[in-house]
PDB file of N, CA and C in Angstrom:
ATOM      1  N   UNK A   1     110.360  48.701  29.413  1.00  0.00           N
ATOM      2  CA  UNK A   1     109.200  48.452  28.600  1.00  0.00           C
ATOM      3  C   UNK A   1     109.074  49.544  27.537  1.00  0.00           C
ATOM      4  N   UNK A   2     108.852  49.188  26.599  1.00  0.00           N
ATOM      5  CA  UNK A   2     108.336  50.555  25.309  1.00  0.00           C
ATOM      6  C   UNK A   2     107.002  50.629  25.269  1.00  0.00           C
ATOM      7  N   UNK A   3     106.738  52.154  24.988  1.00  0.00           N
ATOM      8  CA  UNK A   3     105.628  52.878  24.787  1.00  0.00           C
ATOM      9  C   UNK A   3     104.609  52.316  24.450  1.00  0.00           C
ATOM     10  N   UNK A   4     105.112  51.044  22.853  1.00  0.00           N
ATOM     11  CA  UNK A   4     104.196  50.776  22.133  1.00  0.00           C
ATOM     12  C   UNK A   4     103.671  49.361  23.257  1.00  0.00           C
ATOM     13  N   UNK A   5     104.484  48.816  23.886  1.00  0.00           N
ATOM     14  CA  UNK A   5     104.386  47.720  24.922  1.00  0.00           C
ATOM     15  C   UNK A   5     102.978  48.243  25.979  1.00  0.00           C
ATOM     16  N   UNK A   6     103.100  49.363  26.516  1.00  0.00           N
ATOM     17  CA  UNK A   6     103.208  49.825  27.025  1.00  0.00           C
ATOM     18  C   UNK A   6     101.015  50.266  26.714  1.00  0.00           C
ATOM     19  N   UNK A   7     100.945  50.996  25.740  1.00  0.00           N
ATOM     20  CA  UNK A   7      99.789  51.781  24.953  1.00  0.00           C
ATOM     21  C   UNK A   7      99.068  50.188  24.724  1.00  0.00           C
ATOM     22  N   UNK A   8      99.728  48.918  24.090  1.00  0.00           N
ATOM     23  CA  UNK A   8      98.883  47.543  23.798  1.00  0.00           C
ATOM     24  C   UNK A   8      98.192  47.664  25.267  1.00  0.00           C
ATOM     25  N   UNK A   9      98.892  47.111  26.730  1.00  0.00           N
ATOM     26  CA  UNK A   9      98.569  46.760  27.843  1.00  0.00           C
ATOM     27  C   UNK A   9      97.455  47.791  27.813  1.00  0.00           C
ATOM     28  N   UNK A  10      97.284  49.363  28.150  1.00  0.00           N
ATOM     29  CA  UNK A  10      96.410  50.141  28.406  1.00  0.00           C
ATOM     30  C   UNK A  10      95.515  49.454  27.065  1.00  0.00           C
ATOM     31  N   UNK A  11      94.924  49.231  26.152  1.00  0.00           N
ATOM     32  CA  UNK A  11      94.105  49.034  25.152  1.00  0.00           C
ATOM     33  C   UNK A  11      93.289  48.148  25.736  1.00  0.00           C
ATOM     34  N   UNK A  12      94.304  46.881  25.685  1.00  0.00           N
ATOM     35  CA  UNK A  12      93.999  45.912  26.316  1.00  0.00           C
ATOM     36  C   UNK A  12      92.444  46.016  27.478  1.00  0.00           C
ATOM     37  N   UNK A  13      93.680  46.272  28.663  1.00  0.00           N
ATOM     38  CA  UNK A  13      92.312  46.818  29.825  1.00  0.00           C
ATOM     39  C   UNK A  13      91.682  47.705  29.473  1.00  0.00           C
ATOM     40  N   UNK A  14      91.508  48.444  28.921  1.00  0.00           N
ATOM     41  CA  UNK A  14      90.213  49.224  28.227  1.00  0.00           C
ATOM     42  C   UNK A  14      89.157  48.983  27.884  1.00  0.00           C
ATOM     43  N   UNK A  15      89.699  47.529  26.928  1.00  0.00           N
ATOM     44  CA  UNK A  15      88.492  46.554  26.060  1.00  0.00           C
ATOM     45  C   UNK A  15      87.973  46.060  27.251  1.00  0.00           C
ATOM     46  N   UNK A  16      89.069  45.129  28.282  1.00  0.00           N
ATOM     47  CA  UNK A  16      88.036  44.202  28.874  1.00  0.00           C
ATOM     48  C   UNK A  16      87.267  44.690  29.539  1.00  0.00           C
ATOM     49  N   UNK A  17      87.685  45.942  30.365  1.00  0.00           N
ATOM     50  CA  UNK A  17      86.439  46.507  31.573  1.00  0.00           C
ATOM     51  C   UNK A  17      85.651  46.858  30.368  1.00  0.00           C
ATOM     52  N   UNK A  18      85.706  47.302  29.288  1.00  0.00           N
ATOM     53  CA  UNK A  18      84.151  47.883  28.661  1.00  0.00           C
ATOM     54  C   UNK A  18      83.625  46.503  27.971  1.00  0.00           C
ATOM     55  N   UNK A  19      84.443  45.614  27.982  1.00  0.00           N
ATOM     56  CA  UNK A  19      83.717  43.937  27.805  1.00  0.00           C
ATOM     57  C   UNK A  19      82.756  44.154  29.281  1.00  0.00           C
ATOM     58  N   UNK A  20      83.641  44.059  30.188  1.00  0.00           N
ATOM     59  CA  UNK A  20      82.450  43.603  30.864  1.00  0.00           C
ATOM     60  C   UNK A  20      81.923  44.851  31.684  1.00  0.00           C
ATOM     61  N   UNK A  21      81.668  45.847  31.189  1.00  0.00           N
ATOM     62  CA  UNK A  21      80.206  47.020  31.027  1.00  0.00           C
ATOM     63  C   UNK A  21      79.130  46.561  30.576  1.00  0.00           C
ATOM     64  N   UNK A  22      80.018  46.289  28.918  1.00  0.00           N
ATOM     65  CA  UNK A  22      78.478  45.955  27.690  1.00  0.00           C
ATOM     66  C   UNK A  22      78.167  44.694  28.422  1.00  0.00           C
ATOM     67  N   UNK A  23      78.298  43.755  28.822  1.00  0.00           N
ATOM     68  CA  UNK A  23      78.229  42.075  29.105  1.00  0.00           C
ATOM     69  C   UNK A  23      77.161  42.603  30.220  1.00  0.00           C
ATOM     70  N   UNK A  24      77.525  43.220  31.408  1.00  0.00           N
ATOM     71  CA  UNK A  24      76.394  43.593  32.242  1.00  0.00           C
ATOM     72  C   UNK A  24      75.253  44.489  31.746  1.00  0.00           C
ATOM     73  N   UNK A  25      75.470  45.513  30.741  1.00  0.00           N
ATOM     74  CA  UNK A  25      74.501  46.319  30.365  1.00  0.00           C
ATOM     75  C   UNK A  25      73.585  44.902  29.983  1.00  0.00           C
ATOM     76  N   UNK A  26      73.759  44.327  29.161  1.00  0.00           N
ATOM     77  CA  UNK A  26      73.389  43.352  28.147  1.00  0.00           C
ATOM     78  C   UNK A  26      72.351  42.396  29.498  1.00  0.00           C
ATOM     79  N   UNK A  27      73.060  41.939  30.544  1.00  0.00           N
ATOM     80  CA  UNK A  27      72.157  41.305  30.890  1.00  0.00           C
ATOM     81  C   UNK A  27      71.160  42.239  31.847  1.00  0.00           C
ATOM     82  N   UNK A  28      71.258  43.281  32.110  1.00  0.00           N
ATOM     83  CA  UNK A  28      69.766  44.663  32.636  1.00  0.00           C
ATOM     84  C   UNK A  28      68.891  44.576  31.902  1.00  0.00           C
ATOM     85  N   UNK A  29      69.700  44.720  30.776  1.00  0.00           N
ATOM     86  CA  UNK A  29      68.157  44.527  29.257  1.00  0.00           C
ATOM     87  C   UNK A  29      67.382  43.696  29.073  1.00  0.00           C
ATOM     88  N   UNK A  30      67.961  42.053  29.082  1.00  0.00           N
ATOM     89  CA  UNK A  30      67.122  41.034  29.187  1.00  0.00           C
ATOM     90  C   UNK A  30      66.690  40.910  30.056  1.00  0.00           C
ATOM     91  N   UNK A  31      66.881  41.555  31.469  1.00  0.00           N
ATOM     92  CA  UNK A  31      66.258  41.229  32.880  1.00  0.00           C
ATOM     93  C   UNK A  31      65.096  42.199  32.536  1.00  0.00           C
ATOM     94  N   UNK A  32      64.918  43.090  32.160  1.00  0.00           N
ATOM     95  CA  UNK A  32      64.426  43.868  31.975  1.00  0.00           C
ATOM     96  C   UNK A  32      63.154  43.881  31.058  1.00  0.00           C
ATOM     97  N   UNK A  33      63.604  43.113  30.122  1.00  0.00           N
ATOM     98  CA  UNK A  33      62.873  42.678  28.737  1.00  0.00           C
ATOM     99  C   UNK A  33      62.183  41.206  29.601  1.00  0.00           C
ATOM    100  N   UNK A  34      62.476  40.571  30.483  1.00  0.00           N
ATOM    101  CA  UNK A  34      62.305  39.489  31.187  1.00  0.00           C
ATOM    102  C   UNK A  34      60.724  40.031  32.294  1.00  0.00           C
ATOM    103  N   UNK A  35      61.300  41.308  32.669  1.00  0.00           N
ATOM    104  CA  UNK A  35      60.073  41.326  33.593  1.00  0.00           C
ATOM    105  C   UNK A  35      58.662  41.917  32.830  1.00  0.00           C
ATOM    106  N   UNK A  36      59.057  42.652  31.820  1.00  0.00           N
ATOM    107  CA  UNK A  36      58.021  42.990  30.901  1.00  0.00           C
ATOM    108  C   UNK A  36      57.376  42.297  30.565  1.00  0.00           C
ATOM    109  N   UNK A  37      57.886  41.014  29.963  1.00  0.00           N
ATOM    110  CA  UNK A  37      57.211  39.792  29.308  1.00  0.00           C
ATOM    111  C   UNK A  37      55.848  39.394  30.815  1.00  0.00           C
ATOM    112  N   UNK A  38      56.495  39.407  31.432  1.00  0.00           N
ATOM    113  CA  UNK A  38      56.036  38.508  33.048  1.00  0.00           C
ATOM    114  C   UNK A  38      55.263  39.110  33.065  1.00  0.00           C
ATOM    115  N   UNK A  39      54.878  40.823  33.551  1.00  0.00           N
ATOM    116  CA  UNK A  39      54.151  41.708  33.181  1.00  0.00           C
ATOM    117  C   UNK A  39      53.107  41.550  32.242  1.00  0.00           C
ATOM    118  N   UNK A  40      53.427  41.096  30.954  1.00  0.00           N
ATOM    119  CA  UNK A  40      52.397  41.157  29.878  1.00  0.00           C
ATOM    120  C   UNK A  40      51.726  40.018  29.684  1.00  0.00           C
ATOM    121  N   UNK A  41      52.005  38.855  30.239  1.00  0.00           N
ATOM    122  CA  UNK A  41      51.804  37.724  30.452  1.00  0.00           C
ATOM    123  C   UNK A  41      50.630  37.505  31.498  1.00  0.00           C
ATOM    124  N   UNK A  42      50.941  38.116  32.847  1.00  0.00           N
ATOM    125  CA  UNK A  42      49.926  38.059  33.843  1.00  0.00           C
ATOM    126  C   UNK A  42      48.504  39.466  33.634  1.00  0.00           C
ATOM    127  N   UNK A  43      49.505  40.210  32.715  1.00  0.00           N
ATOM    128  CA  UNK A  43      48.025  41.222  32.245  1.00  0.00           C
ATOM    129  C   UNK A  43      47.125  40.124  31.602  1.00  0.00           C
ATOM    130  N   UNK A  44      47.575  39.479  30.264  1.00  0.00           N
ATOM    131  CA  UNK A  44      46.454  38.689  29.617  1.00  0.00           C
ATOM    132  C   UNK A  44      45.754  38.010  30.357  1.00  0.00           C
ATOM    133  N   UNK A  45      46.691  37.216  31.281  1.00  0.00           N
ATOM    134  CA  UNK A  45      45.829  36.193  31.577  1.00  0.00           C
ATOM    135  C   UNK A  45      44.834  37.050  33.280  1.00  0.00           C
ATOM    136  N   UNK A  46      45.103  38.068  32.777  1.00  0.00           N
ATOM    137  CA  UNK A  46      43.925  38.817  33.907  1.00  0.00           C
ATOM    138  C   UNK A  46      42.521  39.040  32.670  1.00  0.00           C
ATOM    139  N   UNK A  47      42.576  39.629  32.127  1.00  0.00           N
ATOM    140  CA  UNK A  47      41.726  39.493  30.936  1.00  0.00           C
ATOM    141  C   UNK A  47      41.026  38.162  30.317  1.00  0.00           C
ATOM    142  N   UNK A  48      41.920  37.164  29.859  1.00  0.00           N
ATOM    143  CA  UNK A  48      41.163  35.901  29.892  1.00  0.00           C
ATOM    144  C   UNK A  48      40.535  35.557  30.490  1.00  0.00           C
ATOM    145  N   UNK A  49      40.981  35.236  31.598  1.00  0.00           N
ATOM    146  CA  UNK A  49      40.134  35.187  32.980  1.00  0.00           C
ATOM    147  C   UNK A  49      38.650  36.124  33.070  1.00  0.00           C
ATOM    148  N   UNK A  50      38.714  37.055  33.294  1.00  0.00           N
ATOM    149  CA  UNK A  50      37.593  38.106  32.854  1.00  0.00           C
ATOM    150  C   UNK A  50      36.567  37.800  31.777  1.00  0.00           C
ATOM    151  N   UNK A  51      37.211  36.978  30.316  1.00  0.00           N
ATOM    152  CA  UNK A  51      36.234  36.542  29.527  1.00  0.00           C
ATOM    153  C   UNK A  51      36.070  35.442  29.791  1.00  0.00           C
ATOM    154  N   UNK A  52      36.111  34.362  30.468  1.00  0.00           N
ATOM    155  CA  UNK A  52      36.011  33.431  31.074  1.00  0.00           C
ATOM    156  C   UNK A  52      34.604  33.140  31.689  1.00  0.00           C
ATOM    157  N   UNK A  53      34.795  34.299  33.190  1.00  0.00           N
ATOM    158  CA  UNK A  53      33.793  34.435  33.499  1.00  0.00           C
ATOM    159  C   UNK A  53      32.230  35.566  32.960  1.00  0.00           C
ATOM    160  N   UNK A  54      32.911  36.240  32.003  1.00  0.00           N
ATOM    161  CA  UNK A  54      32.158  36.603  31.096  1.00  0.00           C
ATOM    162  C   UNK A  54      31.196  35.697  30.524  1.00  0.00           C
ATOM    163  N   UNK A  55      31.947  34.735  29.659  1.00  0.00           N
ATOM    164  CA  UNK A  55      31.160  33.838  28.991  1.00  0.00           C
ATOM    165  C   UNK A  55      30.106  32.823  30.112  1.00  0.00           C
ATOM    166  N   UNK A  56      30.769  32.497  31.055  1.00  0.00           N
ATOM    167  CA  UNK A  56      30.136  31.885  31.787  1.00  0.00           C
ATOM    168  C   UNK A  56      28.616  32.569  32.096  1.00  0.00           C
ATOM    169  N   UNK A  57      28.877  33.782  32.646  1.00  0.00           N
ATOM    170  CA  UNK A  57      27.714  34.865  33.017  1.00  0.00           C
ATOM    171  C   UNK A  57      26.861  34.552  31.949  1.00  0.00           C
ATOM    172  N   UNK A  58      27.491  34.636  30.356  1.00  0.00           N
ATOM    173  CA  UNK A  58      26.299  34.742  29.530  1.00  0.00           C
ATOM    174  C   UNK A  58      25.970  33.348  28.941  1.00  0.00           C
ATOM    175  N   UNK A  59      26.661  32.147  29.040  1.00  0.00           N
ATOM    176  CA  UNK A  59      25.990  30.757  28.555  1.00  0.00           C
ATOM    177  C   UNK A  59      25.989  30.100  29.920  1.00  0.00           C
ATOM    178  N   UNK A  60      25.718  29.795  30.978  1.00  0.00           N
ATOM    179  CA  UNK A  60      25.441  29.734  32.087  1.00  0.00           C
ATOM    180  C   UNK A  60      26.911  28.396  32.097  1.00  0.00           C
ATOM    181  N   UNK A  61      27.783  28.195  31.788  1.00  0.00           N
ATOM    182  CA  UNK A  61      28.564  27.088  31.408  1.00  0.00           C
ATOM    183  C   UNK A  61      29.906  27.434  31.266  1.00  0.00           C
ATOM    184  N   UNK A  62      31.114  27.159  31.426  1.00  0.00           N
ATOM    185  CA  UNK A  62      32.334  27.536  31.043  1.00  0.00           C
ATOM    186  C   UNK A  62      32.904  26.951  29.700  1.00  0.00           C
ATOM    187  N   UNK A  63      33.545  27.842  29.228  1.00  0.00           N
ATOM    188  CA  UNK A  63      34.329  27.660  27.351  1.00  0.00           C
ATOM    189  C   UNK A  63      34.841  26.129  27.701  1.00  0.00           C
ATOM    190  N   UNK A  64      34.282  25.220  26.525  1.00  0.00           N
ATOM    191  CA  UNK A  64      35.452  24.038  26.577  1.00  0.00           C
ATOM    192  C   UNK A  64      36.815  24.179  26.346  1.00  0.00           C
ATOM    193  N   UNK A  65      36.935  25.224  25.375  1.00  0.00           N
ATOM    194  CA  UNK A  65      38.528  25.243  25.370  1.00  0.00           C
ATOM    195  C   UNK A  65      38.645  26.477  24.930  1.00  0.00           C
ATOM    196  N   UNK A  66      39.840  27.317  25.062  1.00  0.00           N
ATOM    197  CA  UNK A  66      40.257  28.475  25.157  1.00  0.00           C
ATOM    198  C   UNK A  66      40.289  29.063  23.290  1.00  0.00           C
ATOM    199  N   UNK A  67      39.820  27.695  22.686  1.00  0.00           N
ATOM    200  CA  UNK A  67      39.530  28.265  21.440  1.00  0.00           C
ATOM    201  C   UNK A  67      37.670  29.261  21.332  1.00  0.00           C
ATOM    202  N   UNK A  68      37.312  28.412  22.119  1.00  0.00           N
ATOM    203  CA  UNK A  68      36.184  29.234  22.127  1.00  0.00           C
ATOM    204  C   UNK A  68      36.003  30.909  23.086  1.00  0.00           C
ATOM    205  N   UNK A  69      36.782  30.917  23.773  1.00  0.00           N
ATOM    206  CA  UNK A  69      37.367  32.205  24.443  1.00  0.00           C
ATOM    207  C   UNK A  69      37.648  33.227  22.925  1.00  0.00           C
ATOM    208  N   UNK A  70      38.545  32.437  22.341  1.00  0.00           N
ATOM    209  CA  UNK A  70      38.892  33.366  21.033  1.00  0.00           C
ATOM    210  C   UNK A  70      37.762  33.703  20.214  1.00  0.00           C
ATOM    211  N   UNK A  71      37.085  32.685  20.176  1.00  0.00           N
ATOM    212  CA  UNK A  71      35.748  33.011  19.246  1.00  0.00           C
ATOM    213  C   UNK A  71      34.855  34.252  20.000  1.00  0.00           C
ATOM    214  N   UNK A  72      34.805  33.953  21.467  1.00  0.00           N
ATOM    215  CA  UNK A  72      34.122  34.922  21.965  1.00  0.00           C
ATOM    216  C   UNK A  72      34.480  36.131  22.391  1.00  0.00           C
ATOM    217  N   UNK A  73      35.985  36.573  22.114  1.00  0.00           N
ATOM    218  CA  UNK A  73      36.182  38.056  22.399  1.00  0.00           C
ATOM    219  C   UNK A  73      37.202  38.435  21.069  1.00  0.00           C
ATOM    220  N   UNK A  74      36.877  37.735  19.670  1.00  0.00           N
ATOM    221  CA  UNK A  74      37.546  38.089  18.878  1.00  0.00           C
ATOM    222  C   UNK A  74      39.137  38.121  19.083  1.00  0.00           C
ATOM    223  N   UNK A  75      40.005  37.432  19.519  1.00  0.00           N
ATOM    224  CA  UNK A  75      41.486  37.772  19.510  1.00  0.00           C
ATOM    225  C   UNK A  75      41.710  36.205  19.923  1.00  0.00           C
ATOM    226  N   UNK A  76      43.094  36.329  19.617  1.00  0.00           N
ATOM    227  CA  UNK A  76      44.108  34.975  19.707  1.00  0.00           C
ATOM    228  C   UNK A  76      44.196  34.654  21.194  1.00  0.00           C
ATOM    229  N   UNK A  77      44.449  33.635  21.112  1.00  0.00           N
ATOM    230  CA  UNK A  77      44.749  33.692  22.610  1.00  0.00           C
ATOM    231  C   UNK A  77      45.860  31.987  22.543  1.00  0.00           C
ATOM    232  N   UNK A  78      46.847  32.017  22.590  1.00  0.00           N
ATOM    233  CA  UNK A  78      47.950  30.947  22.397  1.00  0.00           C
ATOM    234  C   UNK A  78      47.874  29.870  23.912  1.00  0.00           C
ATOM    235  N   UNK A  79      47.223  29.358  23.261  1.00  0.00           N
ATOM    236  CA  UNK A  79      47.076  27.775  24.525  1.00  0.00           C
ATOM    237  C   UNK A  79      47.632  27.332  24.795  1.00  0.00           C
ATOM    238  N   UNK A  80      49.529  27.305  24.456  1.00  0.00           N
ATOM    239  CA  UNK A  80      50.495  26.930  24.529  1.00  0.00           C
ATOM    240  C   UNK A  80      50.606  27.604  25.949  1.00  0.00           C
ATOM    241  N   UNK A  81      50.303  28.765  26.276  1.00  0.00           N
ATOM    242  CA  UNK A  81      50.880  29.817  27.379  1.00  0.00           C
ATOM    243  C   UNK A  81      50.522  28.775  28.857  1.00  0.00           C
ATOM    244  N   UNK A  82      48.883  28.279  28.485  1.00  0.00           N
ATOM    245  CA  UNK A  82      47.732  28.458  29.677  1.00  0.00           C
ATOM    246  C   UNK A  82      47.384  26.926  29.581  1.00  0.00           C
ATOM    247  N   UNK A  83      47.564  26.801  31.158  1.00  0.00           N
ATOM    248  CA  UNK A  83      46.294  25.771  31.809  1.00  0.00           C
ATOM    249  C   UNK A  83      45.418  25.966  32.103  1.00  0.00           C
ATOM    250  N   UNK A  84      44.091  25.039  31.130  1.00  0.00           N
ATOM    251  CA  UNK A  84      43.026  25.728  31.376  1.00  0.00           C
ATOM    252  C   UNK A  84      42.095  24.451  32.030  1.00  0.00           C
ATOM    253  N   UNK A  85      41.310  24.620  32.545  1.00  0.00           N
ATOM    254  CA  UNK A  85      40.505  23.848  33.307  1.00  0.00           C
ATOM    255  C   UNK A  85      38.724  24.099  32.549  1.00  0.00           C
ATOM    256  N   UNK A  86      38.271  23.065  31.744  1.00  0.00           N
ATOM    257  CA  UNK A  86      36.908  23.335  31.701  1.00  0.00           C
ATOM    258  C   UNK A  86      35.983  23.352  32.323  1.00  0.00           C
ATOM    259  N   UNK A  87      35.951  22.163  33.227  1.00  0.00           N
ATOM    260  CA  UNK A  87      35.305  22.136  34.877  1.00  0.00           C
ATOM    261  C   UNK A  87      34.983  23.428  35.593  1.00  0.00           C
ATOM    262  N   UNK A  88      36.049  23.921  35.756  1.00  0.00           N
ATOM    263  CA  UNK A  88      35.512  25.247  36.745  1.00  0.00           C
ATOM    264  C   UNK A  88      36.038  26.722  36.505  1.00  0.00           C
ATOM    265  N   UNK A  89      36.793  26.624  35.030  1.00  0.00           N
ATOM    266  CA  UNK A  89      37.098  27.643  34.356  1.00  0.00           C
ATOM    267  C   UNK A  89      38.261  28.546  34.536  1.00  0.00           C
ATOM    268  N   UNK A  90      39.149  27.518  35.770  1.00  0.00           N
ATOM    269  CA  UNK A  90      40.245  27.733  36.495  1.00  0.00           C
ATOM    270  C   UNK A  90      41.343  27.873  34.773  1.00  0.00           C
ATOM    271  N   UNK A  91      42.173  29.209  34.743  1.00  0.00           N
ATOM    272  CA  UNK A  91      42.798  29.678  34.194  1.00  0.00           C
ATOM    273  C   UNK A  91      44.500  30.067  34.725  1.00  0.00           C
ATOM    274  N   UNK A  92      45.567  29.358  34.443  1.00  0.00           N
ATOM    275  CA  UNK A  92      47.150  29.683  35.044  1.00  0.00           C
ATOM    276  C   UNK A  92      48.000  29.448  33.844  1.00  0.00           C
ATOM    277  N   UNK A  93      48.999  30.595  34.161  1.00  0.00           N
ATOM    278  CA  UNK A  93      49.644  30.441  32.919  1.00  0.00           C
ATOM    279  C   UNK A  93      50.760  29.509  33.615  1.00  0.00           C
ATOM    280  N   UNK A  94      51.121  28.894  32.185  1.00  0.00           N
ATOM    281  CA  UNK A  94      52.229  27.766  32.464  1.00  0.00           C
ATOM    282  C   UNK A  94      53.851  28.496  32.533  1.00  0.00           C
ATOM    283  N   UNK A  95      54.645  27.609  33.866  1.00  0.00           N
ATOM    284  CA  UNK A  95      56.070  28.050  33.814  1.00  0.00           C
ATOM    285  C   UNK A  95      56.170  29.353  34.473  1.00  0.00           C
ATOM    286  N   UNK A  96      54.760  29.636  35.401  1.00  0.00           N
ATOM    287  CA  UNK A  96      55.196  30.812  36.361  1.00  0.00           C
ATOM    288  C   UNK A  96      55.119  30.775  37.520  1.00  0.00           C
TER     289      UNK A  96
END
């Protein structure tokens, strides 16, 4: 075998184990970036919840819809996330 035969093969396996380093680093991060989200997700909807029964406390009644949540604590709140229940003010985020 020659050197240069020889130096390709070592290159070679070089790349792939640090292929698959970065390939695993890569998926820690999104797992990672994955539980944060989950994290920040069940914070809000601890807070919603909270203005929820907030509002309730102060109009003796629960928000018809989570647009009025927004009206009442000033901030967005994406309805896409949440099942919301007007009936009894039951609040779950969707897809968890």
């Amino acid at each position: 075998m020659s050197k240069t035969f020889i130096a390709i093969l070592i290159l070679f396996t070089a790349l792939a184990i640090g292929c698959d380093l970065f390939e695993e680093r890569g998926k820690e991060v999104i797992r990672a970036y994955d539980r944060t989200e989950k994290i920040a997700g069940q914070e809000s909807l601890r807070n919603i919840k909270t203005a929820i029964r907030s509002y309730h406390a102060l109009n003796g009644k629960y928000p018809e819809t989570l647009e009025d949540i927004e009206n009442f604590i000033g901030s967005s709140v994406d309805p896409e996330l949440y099942e919301y229940n007007p009936e009894d003010g039951e609040l779950k985020l969707i897809n968890q």
